[in-house]
N, C-alpha and C. Protein backbone atom coordinates (compact mmCIF):
# COMPACT_ATOMS: atom_id res chain seq x y z
N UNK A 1 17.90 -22.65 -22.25
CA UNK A 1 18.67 -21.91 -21.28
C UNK A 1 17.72 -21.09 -20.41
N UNK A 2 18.26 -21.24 -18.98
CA UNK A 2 16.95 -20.50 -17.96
C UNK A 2 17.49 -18.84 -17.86
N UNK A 3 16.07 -18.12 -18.08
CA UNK A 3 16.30 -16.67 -18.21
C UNK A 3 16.74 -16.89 -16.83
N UNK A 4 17.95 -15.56 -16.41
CA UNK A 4 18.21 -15.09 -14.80
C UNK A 4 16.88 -14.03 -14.57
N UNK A 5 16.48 -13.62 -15.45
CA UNK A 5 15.76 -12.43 -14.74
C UNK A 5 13.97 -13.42 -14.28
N UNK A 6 14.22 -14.21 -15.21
CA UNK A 6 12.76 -15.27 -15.01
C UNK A 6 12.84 -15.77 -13.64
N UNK A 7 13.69 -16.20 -13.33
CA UNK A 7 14.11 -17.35 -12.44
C UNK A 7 14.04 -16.66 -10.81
N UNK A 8 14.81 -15.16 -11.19
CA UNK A 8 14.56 -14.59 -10.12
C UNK A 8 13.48 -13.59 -9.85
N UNK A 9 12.91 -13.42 -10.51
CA UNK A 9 11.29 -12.63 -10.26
C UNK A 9 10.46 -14.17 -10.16
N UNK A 10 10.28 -15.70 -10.23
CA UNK A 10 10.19 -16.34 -9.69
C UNK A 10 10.15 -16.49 -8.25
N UNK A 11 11.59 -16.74 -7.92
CA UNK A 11 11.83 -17.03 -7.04
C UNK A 11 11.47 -15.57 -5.82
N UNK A 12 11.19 -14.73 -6.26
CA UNK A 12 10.78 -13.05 -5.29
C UNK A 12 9.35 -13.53 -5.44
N UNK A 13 8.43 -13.84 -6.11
CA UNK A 13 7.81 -14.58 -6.51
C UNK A 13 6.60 -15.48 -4.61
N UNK A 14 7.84 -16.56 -5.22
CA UNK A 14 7.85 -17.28 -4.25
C UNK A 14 7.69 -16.97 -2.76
N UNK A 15 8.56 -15.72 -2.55
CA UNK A 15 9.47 -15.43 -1.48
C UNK A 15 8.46 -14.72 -0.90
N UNK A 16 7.65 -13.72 -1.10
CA UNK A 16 6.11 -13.10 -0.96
C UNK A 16 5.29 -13.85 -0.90
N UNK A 17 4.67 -15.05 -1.54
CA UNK A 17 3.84 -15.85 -1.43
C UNK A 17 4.06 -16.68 0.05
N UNK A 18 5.06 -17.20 -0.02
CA UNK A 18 5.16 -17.89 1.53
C UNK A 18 5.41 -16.64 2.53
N UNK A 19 5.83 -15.42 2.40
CA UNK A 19 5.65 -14.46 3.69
C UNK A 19 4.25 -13.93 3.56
N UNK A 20 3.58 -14.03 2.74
CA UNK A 20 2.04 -13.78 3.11
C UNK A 20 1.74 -15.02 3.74
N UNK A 21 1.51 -16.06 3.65
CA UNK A 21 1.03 -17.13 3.71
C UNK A 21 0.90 -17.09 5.36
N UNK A 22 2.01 -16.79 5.77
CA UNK A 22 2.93 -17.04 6.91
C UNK A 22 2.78 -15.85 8.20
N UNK A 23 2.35 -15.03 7.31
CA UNK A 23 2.19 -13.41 8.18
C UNK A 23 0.78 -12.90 9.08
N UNK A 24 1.36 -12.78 10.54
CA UNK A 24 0.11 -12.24 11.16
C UNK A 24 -0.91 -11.44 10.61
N UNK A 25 -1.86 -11.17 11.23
CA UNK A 25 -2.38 -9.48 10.52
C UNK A 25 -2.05 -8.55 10.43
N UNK A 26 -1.45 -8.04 11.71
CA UNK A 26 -0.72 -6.70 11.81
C UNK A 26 0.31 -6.81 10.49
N UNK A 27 0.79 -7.82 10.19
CA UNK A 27 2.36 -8.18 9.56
C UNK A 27 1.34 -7.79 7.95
N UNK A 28 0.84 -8.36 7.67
CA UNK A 28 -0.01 -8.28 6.61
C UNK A 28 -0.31 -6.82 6.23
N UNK A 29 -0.42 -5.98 6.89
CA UNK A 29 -1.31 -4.55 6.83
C UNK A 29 0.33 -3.86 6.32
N UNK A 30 1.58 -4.19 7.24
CA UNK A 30 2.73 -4.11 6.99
C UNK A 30 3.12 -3.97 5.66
N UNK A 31 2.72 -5.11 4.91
CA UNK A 31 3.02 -5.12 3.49
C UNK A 31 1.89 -4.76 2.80
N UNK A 32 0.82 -4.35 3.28
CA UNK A 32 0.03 -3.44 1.76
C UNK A 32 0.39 -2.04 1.97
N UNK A 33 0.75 -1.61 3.18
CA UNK A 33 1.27 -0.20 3.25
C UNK A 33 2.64 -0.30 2.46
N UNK A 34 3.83 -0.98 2.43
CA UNK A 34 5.01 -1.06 1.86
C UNK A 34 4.57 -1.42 0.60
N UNK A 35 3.66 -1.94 0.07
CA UNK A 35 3.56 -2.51 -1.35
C UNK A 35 2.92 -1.28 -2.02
N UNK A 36 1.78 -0.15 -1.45
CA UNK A 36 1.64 0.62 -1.95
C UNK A 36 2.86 2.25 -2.06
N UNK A 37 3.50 2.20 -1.63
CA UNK A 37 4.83 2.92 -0.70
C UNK A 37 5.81 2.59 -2.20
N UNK A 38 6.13 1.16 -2.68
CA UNK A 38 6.48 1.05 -3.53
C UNK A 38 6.07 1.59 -4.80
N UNK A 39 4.71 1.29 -4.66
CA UNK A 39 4.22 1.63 -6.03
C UNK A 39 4.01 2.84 -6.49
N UNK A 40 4.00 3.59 -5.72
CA UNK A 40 4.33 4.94 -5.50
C UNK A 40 5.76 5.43 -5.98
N UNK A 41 6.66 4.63 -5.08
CA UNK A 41 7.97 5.48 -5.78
C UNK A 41 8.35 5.07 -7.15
N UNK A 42 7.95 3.70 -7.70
CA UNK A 42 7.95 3.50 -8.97
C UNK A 42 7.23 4.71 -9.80
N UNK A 43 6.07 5.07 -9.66
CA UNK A 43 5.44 6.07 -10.40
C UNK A 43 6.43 7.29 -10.37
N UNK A 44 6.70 7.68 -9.22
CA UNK A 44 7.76 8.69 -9.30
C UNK A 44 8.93 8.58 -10.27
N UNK A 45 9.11 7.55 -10.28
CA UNK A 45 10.41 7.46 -11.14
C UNK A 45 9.94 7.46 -12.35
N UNK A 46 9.22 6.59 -12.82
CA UNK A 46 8.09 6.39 -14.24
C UNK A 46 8.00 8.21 -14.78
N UNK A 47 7.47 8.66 -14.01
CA UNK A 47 7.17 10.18 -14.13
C UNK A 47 8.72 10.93 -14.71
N UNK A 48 9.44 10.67 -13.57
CA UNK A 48 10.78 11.61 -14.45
C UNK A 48 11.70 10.73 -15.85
N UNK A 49 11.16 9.79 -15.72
CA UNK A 49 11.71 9.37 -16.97
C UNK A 49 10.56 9.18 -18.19
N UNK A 50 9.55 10.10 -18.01
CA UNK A 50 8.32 10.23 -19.25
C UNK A 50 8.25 8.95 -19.68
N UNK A 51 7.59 7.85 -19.08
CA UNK A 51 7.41 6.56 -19.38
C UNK A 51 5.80 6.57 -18.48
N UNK A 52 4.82 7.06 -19.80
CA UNK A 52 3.26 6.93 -18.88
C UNK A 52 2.70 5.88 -18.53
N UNK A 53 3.16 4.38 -19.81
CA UNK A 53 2.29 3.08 -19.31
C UNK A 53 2.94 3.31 -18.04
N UNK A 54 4.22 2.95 -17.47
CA UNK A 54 4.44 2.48 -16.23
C UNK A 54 3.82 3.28 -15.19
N UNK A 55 4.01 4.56 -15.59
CA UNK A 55 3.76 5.62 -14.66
C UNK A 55 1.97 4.98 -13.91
N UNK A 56 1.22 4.84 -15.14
CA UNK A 56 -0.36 4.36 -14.92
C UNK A 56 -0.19 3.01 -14.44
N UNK A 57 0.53 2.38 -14.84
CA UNK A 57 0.39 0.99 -13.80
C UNK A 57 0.43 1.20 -12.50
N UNK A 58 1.99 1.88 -12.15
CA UNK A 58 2.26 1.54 -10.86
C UNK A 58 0.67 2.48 -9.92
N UNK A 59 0.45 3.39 -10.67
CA UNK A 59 -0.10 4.53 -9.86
C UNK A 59 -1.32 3.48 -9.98
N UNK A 60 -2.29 2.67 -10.61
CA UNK A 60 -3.12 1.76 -10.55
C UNK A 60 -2.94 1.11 -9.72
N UNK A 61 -1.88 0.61 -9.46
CA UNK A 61 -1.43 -1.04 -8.32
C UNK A 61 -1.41 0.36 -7.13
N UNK A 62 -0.74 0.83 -6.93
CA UNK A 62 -1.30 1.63 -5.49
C UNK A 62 -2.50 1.96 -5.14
N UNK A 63 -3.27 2.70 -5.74
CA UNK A 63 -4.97 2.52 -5.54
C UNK A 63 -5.44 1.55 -5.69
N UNK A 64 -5.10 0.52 -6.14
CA UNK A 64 -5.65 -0.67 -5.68
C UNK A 64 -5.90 -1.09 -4.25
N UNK A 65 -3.80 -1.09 -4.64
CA UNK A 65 -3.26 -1.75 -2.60
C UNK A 65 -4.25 -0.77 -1.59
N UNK A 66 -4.14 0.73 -1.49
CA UNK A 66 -4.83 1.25 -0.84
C UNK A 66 -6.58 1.48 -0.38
N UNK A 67 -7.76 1.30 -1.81
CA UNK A 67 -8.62 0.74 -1.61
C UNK A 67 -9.09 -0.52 -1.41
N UNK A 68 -8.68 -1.76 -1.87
CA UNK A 68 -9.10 -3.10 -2.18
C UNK A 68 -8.60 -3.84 -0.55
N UNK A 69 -7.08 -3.18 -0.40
CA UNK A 69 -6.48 -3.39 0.73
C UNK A 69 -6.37 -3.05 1.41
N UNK A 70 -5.83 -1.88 2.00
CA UNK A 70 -6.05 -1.12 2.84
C UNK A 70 -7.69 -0.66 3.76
N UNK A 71 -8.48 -0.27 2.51
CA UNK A 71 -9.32 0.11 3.34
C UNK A 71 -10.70 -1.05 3.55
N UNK A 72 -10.73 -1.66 2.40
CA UNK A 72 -11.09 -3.30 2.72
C UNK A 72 -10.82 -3.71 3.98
N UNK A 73 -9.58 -3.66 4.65
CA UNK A 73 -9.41 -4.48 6.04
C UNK A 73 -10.09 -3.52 7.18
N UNK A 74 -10.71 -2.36 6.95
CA UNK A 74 -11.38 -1.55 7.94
C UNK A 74 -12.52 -2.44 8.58
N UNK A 75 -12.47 -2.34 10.01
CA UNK A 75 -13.93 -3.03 10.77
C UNK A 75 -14.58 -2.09 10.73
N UNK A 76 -15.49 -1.32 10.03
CA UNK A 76 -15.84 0.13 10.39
C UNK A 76 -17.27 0.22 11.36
N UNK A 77 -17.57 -0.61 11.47
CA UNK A 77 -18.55 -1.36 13.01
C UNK A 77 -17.96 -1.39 14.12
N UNK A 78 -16.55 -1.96 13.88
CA UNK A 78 -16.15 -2.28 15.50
C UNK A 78 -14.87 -1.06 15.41
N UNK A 79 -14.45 -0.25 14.46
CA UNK A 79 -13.23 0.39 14.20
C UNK A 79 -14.22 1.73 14.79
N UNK A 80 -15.52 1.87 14.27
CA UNK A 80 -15.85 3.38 15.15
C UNK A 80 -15.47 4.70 14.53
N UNK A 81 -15.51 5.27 14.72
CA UNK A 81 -14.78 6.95 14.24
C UNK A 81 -13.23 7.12 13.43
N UNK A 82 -12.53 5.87 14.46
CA UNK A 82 -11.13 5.87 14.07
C UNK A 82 -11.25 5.14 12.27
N UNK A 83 -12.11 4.03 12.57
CA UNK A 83 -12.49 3.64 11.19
C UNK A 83 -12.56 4.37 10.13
N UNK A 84 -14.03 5.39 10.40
CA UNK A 84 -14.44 6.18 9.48
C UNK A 84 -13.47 7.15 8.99
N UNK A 85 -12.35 8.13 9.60
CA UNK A 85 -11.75 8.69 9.37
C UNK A 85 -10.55 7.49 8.58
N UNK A 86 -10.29 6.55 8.91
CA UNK A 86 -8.93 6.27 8.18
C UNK A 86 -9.60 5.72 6.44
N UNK A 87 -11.00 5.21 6.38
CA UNK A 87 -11.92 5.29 5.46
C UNK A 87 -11.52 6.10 4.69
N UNK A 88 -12.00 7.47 5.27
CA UNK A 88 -11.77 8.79 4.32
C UNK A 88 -10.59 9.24 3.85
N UNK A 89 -9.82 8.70 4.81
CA UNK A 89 -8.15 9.72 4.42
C UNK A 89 -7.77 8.16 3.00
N UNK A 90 -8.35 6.96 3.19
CA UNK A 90 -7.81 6.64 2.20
C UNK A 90 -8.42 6.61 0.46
N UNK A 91 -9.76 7.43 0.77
CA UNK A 91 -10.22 8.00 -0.58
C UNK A 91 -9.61 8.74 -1.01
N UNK A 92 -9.09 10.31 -0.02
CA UNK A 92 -8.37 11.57 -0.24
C UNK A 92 -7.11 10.59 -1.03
N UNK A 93 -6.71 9.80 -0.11
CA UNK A 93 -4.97 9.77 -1.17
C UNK A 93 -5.07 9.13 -2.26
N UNK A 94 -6.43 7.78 -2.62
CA UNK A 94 -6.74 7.80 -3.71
C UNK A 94 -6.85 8.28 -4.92
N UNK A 95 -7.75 9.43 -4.67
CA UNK A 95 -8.29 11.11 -5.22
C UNK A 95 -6.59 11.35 -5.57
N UNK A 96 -5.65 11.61 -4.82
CA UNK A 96 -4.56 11.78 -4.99
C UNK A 96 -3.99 11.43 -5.79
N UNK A 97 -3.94 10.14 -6.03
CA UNK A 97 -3.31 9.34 -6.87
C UNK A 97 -3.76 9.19 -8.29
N UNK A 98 -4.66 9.53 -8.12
CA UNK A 98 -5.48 9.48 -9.73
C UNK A 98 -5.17 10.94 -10.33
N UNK A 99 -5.55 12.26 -9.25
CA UNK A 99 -4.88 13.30 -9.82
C UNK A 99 -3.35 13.58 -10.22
N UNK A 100 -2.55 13.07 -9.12
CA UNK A 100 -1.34 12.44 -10.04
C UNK A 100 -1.34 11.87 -11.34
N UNK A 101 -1.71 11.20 -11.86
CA UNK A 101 -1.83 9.88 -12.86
C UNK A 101 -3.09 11.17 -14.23
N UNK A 102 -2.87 12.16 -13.59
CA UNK A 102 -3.83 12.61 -14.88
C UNK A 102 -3.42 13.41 -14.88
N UNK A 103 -2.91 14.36 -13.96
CA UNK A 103 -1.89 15.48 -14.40
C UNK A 103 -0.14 15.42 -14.86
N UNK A 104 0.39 14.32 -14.21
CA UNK A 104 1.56 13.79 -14.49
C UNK A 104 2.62 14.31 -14.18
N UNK A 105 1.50 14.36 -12.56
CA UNK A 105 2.47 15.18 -11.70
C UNK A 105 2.94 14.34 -10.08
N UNK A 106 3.81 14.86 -9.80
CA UNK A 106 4.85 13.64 -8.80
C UNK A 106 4.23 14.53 -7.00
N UNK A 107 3.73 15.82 -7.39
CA UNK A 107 3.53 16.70 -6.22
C UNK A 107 2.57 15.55 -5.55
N UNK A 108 1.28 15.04 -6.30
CA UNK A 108 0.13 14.83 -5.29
C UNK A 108 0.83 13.02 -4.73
N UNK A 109 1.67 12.82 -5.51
CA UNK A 109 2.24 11.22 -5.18
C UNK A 109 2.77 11.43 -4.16
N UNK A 110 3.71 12.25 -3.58
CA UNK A 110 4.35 12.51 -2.66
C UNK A 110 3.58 12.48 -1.34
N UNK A 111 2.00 13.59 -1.55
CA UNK A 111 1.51 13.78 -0.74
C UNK A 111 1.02 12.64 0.14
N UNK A 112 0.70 12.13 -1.22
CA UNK A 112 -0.04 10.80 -0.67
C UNK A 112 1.30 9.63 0.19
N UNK A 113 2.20 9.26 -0.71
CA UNK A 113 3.44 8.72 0.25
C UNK A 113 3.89 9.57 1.10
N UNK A 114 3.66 10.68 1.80
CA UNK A 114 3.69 11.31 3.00
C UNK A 114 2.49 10.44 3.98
N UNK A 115 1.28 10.77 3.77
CA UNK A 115 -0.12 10.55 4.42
C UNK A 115 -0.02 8.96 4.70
N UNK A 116 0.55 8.04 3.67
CA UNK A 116 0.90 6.39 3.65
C UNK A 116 2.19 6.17 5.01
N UNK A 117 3.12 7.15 4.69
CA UNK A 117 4.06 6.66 5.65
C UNK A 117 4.08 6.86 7.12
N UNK A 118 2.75 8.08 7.53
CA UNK A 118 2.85 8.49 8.49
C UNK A 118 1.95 7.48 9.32
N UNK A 119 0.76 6.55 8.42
CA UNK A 119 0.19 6.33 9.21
C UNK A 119 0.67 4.44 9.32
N UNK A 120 1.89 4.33 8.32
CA UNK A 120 2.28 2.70 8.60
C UNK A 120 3.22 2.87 9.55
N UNK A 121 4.11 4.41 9.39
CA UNK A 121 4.71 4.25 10.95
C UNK A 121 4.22 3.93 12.41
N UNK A 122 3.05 4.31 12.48
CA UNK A 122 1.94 4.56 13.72
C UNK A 122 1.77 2.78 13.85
N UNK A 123 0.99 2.48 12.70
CA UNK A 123 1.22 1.22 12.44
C UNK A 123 1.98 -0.09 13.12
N UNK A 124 3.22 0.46 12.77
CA UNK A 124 4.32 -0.56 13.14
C UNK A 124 4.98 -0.20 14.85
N UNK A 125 4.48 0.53 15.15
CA UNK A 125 4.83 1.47 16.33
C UNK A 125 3.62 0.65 17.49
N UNK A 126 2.41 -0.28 17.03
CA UNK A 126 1.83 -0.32 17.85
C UNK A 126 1.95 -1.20 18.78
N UNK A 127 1.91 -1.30 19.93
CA UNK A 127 2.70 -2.36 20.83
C UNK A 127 1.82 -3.77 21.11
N UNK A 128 2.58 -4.79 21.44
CA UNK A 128 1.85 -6.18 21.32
C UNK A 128 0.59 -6.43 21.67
N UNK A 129 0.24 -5.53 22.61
CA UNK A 129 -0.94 -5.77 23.65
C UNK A 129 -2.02 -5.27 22.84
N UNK A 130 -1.90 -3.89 22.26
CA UNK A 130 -2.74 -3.66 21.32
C UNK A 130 -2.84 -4.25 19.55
N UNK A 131 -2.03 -4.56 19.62
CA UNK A 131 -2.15 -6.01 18.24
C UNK A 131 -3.19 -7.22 18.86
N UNK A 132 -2.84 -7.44 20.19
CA UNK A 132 -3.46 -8.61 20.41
C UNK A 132 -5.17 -8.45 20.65
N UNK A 133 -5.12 -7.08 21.23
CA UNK A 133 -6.36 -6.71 21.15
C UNK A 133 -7.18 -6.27 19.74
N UNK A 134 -6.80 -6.10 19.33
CA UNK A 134 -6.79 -5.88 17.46
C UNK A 134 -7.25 -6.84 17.06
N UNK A 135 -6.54 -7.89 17.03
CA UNK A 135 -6.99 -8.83 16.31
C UNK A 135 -7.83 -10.56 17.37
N UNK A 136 -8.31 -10.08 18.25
CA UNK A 136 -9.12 -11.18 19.56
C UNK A 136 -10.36 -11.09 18.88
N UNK A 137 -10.98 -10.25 17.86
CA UNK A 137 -12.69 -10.33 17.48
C UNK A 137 -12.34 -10.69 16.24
N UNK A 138 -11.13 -10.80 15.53
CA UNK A 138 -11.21 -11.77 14.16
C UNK A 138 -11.54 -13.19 13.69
């Protein structure tokens, strides 16, 4: 008998794999900001329900998304100043996140999903011309 819960974390699975596959860059940057955004509010929740493995996972999979991903995709040659600073702000929320995850506290998570949302709004806010220019030296 097929588990439902198998079948459909499968199939979500799936459903991410072909929208990465499939996704511009800009679109891409889209979902490591939302994937860390998630992982974040999971920890939050992890946190009020005193459940630490999860709490340390999720808060792991966000510093991940945010170093490995996030700041991995920096040109910091051709990105310039703007580079270097978004560099740094994504150590600070790092730093953040780990002090979360060791104090077992939801204050510095927040901060950091404040500092995440403000700058995927900017993000998604940016208009075609400068996407296209964005991404013409890739």
């Amino acid at each position: 008998m097929l588990n439902r819960n198998t079948g459909v974390g499968a199939y979500q699975q799936v459903d991410l794999e072909t929208a990465v596959q499939t996704a511009d860059p800009h679109r891409l940057i889209l979902m490591l900001f939302d994937g860390a955004l998630m992982a974040i509010a999971q920890a939050e929740v992890a946190i009020e329900q005193r459940n630490i493995p999860q709490r340390a996972a999720a808060i792991n999979k966000a510093i991940a998304i945010v170093i490995e991903g996030l700041k991995a995709a920096l040109d910091l040659e051709a990105g310039g100043e703007l580079a270097d600073r978004l560099a740094a702000l994504y150590d600070y929320i790092a730093e953040r996140l780990t002090h979360a995850n060791a104090l077992n506290n939801a204050a510095p998570l927040k901060e950091a999903a404040n500092l995440l949302r403000t700058i995927r709004d900017a993000w998604a806010e940016m208009p075609e011309e400068a996407r296209k220019k964005t991404y013409a030296t890739s």
